[in-house]
Protein backbone atom coordinates (compact mmCIF):
# COMPACT_ATOMS: atom_id res chain seq x y z
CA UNK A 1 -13.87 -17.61 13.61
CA UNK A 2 -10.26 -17.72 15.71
CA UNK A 3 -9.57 -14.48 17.96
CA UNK A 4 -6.58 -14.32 15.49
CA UNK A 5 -8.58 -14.29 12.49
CA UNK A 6 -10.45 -11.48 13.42
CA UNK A 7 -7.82 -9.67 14.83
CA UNK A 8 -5.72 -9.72 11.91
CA UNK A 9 -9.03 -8.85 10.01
CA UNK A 10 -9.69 -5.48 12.25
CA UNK A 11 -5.95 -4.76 11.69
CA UNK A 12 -5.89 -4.53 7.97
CA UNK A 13 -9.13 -2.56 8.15
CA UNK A 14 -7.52 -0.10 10.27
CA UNK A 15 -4.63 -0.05 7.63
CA UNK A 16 -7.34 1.02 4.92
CA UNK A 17 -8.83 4.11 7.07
CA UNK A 18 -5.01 5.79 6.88
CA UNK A 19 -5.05 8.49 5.15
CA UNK A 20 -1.87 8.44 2.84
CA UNK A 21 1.55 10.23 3.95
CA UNK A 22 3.62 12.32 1.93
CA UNK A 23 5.60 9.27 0.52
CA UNK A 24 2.96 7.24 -0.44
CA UNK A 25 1.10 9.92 -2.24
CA UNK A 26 4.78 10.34 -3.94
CA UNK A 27 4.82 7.25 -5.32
CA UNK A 28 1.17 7.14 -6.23
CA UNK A 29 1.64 9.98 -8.19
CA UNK A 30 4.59 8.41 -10.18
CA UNK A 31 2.83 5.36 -10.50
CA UNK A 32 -0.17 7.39 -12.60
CA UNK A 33 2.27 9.78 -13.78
CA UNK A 34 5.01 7.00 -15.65
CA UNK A 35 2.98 3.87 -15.33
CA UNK A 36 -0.26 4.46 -16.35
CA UNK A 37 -0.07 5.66 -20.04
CA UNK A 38 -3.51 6.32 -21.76
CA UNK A 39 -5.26 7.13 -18.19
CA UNK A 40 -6.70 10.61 -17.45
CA UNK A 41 -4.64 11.36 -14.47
CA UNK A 42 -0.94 12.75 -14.70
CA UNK A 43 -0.10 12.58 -10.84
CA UNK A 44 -1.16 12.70 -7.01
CA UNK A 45 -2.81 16.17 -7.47
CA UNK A 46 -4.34 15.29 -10.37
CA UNK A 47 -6.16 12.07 -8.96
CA UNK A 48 -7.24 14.00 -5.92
CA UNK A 49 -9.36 16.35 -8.08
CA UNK A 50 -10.95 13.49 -9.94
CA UNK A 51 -11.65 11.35 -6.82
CA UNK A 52 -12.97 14.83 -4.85
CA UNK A 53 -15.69 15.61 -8.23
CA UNK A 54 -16.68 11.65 -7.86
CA UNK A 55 -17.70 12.45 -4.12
CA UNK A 56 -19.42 15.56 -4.66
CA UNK A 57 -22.12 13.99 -7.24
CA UNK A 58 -25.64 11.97 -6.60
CA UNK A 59 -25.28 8.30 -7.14
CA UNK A 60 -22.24 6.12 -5.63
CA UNK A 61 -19.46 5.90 -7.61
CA UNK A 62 -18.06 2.37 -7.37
CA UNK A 63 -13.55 2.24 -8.21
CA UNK A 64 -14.42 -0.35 -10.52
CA UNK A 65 -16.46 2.48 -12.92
CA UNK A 66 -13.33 4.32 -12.80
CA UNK A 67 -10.46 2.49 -13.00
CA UNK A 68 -10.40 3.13 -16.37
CA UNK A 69 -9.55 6.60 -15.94
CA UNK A 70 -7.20 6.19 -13.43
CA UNK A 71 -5.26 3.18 -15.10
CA UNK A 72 -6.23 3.49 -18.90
CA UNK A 73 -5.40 0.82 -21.40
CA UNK A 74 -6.94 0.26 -24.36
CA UNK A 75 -9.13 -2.25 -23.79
CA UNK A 76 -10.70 -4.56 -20.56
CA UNK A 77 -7.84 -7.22 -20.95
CA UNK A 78 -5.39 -4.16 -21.16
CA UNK A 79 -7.15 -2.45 -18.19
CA UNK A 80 -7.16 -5.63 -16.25
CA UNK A 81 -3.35 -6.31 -16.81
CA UNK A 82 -2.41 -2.85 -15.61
CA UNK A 83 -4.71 -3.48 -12.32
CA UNK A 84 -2.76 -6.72 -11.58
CA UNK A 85 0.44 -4.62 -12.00
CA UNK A 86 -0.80 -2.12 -9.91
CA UNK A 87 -2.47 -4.60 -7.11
CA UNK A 88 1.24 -6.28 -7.17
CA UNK A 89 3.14 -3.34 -6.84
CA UNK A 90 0.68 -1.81 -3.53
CA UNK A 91 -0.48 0.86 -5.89
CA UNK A 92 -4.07 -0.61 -5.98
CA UNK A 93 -3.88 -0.37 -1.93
CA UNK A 94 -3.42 3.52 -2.37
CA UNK A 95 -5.80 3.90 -4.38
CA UNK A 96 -7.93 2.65 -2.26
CA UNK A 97 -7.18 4.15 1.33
CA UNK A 98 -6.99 7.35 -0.49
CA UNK A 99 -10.34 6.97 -2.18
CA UNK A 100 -11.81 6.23 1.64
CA UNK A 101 -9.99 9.17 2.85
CA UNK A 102 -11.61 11.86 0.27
CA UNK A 103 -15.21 10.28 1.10
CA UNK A 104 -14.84 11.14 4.37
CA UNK A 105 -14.00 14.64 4.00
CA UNK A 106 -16.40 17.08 5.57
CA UNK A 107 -16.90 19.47 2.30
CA UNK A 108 -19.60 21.68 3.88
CA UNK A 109 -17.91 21.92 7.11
CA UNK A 110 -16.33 25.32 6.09
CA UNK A 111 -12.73 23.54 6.73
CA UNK A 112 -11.91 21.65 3.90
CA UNK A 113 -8.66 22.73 1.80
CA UNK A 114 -6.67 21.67 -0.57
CA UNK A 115 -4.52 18.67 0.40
CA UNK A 116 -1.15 19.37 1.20
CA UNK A 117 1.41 18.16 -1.60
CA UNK A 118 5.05 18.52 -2.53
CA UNK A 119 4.22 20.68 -5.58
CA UNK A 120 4.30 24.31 -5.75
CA UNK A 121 1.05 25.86 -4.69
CA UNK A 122 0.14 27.08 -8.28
CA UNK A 123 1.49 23.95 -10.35
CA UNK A 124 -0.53 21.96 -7.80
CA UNK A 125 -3.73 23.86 -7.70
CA UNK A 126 -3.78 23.69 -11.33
CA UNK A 127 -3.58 19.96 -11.19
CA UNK A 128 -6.00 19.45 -9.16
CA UNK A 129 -8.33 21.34 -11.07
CA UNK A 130 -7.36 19.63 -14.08
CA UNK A 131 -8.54 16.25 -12.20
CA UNK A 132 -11.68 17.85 -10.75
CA UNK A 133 -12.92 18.89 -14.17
CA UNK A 134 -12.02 14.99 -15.92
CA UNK A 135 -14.63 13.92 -12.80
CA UNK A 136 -16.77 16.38 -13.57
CA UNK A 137 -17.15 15.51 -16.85
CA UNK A 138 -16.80 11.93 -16.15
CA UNK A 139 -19.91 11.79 -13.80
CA UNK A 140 -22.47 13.89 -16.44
CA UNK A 141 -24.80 11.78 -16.21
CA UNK A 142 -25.22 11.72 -12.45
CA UNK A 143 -25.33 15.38 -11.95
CA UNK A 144 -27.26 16.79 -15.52
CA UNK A 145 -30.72 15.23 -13.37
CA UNK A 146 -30.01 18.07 -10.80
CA UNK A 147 -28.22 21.19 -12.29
CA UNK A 148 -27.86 22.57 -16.02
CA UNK A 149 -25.11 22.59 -17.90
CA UNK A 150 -25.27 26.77 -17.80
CA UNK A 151 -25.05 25.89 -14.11
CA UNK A 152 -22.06 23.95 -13.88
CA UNK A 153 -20.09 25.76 -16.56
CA UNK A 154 -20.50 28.48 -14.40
CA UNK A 155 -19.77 26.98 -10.69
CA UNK A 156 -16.80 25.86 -12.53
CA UNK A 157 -15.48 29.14 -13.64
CA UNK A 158 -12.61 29.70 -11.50
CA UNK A 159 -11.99 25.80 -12.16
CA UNK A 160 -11.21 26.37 -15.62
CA UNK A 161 -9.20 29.05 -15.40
CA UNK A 162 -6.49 27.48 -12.92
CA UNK A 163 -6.75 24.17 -14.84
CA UNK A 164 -5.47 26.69 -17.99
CA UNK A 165 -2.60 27.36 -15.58
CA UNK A 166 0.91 26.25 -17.75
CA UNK A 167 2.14 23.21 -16.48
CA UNK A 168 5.01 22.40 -18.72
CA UNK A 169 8.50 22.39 -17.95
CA UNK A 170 9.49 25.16 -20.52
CA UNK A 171 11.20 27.98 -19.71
CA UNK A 172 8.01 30.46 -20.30
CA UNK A 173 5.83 28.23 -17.62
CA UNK A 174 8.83 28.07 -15.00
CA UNK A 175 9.15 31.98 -14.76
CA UNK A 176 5.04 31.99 -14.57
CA UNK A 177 5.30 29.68 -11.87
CA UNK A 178 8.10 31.76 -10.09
CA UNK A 179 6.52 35.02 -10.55
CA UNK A 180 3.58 33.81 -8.46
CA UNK A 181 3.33 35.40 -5.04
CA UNK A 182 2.11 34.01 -1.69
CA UNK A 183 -1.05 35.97 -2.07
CA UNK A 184 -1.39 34.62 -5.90
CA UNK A 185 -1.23 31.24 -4.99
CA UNK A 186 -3.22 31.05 -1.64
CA UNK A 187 -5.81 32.79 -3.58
CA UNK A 188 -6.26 29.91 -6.46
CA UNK A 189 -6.61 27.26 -3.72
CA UNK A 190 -9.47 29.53 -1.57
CA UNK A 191 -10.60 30.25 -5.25
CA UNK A 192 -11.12 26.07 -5.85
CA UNK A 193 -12.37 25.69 -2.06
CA UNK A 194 -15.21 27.94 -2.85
CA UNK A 195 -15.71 25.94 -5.80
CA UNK A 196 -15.89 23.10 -4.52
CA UNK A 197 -18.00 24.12 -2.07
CA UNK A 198 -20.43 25.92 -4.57
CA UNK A 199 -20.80 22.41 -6.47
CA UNK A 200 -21.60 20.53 -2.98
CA UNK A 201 -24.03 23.28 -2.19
CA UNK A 202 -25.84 23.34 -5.56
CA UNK A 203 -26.09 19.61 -5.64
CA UNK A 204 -27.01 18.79 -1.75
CA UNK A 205 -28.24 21.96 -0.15
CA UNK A 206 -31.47 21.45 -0.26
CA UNK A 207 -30.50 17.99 1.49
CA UNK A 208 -28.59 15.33 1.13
C-alpha cells in the first residue's frame, strides 16, 4: 500500500477518536432536533443519554441497531433516505466520533460527569435523562438476563424524576427553570452520576 495511502488512512482515523466540540455537538443536536422527525431523540443532550445507557449494558450494541432511534422514519427505505441525508450533510460523521467518545468513558473511575453543554444545567440534565431512559428501555433485552425489572425501576429512580423535569417553552416551565439554584442543579447531575454509576455497578461489578 503507498506511504500516502496509509497516511491519509491513520489521519482520518485520528479524525474519528475527536471527541466533538461545542459546535459540532450544536449542530448535531439541531440536526436530531429539526431533521429527524419520528426519531426518539430531541437534541445533543438527549442523544448523549441514549448512547451512555447503550454502553452501560451486556452485549455490543452495533449504530446500525439504533439508527432507527436516532434517525426515525417510518420504514427501512425511509430510515435509509434520512441516513444518506445525514451521511451527506457530516451528521453521520458525528454520530459516529461521538458514539466512540462515550465508549471510552471511564464510568467506574469515580470521574465521570455529565458532559458539558450549552443548555441550562436543569433543562439539560433532564434531557439527558430523558435519552438515558429511551436506551434503557431500548436495550431490555440485554440487561433483563442480569437484573429485574424491580431492580432497574429502582436504580432508575432519580432518573425518572429529572426526566419529569418541564421542558417546554411555556411560561410556567421558564420560571421553574429560573427558580433553580446552583445547588438545585449541581445536585440533579451528581444525582444522574450516581445513577449511572449504580446501573454500571449492578450490571459489571461482579466483573466485566
Amino acid at each position: 500500500m503507498p506511504r500516502e495511502i496509509r497516511s491519509g488512512r491513520r489521519a482520518a482515523e485520528r479524525v474519528l477518536e475527536l471527541p466533538l466540540d461545542g459546535e459540532e455537538q450544536r449542530l448535531l443536536g439541531e440536526f436530531l432536533e429539526f431533521g429527524c422527525p419520528g426519531g426518539e431523540l430531541d437534541g445533543f443532550m438527549m442523544l448523549d443519554g441514549f448512547l451512555t445507557a447503550l454502553v452501560l449494558v451486556p452485549g455490543p450494541q452495533m449504530p446500525a441497531s439504533w439508527h432507527a432511534s436516532v434517525f426515525g422514519g417510518r420504514n427501512g427505505a425511509e430510515l435509509l433516505e434520512r441516513l444518506a441525508v445525514a451521511e451527506e450533510r457530516g451528521m453521520l460523521a458525528l454520530l459516529v466520533r461521538h458514539w466512540r467518545s462515550v465508549r471510552r468513558r471511564e464510568f467506574a473511575s469515580g470521574e465521570w460527569a455529565l458532559p458539558e453543554g450549552w443548555e441550562w444545567s436543569c433543562r439539560r440534565a433532564a434531557r439527558w435523562a430523558s435519552g438515558f431512559l429511551v436506551g434503557m428501555r431500548r436495550t431490555e433485552a440485554e440487561w433483563a438476563g442480569r437484573l429485574s425489572r424491580a431492580q432497574v425501576d429502582e436504580l432508575l429512580v432519580a432518573v425518572e424524576r429529572i426526566a419529569a423535569f418541564p421542558q417546554s417553552g411555556s411560561v410556567a416551565a421558564q420560571a421553574q427553570l429560573v427558580a433553580q439554584t446552583d445547588a438545585e442543579r449541581e445536585l440533579m447531575d451528581d444525582e444522574l452520576v450516581a445513577a449511572v454509576q449504580g446501573v454500571w455497578q449492578a450490571l459489571w461489578g461482579r466483573g466485566r
